[in-house]
Protein backbone atom coordinates (compact mmCIF):
# COMPACT_ATOMS: atom_id res chain seq x y z
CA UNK A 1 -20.51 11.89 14.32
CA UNK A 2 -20.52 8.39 12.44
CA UNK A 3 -17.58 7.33 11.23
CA UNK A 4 -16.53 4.37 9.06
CA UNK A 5 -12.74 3.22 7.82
CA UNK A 6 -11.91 3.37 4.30
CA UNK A 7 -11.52 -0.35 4.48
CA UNK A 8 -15.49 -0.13 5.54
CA UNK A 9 -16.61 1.95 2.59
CA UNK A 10 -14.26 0.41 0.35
CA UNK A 11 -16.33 -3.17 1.57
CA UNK A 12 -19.73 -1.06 0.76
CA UNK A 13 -18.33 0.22 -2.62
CA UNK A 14 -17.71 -3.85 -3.79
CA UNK A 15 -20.86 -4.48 -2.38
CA UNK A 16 -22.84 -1.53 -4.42
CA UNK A 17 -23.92 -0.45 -0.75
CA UNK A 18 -22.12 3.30 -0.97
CA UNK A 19 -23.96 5.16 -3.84
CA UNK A 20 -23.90 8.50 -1.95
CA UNK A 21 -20.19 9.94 -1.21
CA UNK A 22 -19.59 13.08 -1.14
CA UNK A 23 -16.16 14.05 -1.93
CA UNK A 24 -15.25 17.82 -0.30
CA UNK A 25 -11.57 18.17 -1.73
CA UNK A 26 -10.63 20.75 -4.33
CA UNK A 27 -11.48 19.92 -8.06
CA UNK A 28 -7.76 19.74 -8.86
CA UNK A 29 -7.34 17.06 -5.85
CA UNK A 30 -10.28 15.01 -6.93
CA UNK A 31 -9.11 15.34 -10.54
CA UNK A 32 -5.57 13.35 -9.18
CA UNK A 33 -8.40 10.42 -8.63
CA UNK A 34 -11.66 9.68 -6.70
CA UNK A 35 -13.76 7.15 -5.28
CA UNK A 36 -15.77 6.01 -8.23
CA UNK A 37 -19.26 7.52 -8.43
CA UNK A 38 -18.15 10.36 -5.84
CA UNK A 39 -19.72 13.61 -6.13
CA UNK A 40 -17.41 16.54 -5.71
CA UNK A 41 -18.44 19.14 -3.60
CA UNK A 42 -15.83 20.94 -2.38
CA UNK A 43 -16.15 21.90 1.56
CA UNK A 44 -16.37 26.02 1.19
CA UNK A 45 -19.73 25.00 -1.71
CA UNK A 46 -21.11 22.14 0.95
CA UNK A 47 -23.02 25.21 2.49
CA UNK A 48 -24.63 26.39 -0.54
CA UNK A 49 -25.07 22.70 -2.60
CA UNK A 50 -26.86 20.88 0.56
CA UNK A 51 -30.41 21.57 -1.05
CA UNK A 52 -28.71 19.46 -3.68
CA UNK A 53 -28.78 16.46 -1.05
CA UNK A 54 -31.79 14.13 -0.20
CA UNK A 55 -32.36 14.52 4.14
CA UNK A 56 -33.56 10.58 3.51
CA UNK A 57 -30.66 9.58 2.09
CA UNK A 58 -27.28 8.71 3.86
CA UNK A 59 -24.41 9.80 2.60
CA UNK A 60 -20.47 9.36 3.11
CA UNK A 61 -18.13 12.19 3.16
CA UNK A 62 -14.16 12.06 2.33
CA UNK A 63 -11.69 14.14 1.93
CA UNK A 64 -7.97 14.19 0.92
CA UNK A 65 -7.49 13.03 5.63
CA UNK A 66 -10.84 13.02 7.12
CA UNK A 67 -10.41 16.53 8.86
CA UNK A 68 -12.51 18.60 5.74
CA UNK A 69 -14.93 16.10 5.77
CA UNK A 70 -14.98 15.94 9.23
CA UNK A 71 -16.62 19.51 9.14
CA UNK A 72 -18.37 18.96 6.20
CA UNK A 73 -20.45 16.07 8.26
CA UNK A 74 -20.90 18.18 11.64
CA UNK A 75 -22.62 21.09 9.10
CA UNK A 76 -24.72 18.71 7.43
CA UNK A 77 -25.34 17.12 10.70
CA UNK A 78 -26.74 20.23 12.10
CA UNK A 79 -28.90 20.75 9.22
CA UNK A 80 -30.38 17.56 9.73
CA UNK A 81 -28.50 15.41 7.39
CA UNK A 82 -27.83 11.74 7.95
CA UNK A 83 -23.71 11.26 7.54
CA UNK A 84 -20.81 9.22 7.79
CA UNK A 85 -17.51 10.75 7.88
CA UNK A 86 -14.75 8.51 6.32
CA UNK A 87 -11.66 8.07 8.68
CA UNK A 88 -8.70 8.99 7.14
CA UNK A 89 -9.52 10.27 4.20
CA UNK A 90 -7.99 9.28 0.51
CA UNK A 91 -4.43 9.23 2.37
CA UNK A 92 -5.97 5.75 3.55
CA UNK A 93 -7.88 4.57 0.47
CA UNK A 94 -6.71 1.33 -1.33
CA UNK A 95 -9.84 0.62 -3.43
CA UNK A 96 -10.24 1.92 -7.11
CA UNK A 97 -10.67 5.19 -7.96
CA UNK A 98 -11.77 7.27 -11.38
């Protein structure tokens, strides 16, 4: 599994480089503030929402610590998704959020 810092995606996010994150917390922990232009999909929907996703597209998944969206990459992985998982989760981000 790829993995990149928060540091690292909070670079690409400055950059306009992360347009596809994937944010698998709870609604009422993403309401508390997420990366901006996140989608929230929380980790028990990821299952039934990944014909949402684009397989040509790569996309960075975060949760609240990087263990849901840990799991939430190695499904997507399997299904032939392209992902990043971010390390650490929102406990490490220091960038904006919405």
């Amino acid at each position: 599994m790829k993995t990149l810092t928060a540091k690292e995606v909070e670079v690409l996010v400055k950059e306009g480089k992360a347009a596809d994150i994937i944010d698998v917390r709870e609604t009422d922990e993403v309401a508390e503030g997420k990366i901006p232009g996140a989608v929230n999909i929380p980790l028990g929907l990821v299952e039934f929402r990944m014909h949402e996703l684009d397989k040509s597209k790569e996309y960075i998944m975060v949760c609240r610590s990087g263990g849901r969206s840990g799991r939430a990459s190695k499904l997507l992985e399997s299904q032939g998704f392209n992902v990043i998982n971010m390390e650490g989760g929102m406990l490490s981000w220091e960038g904006k959020v919405e």
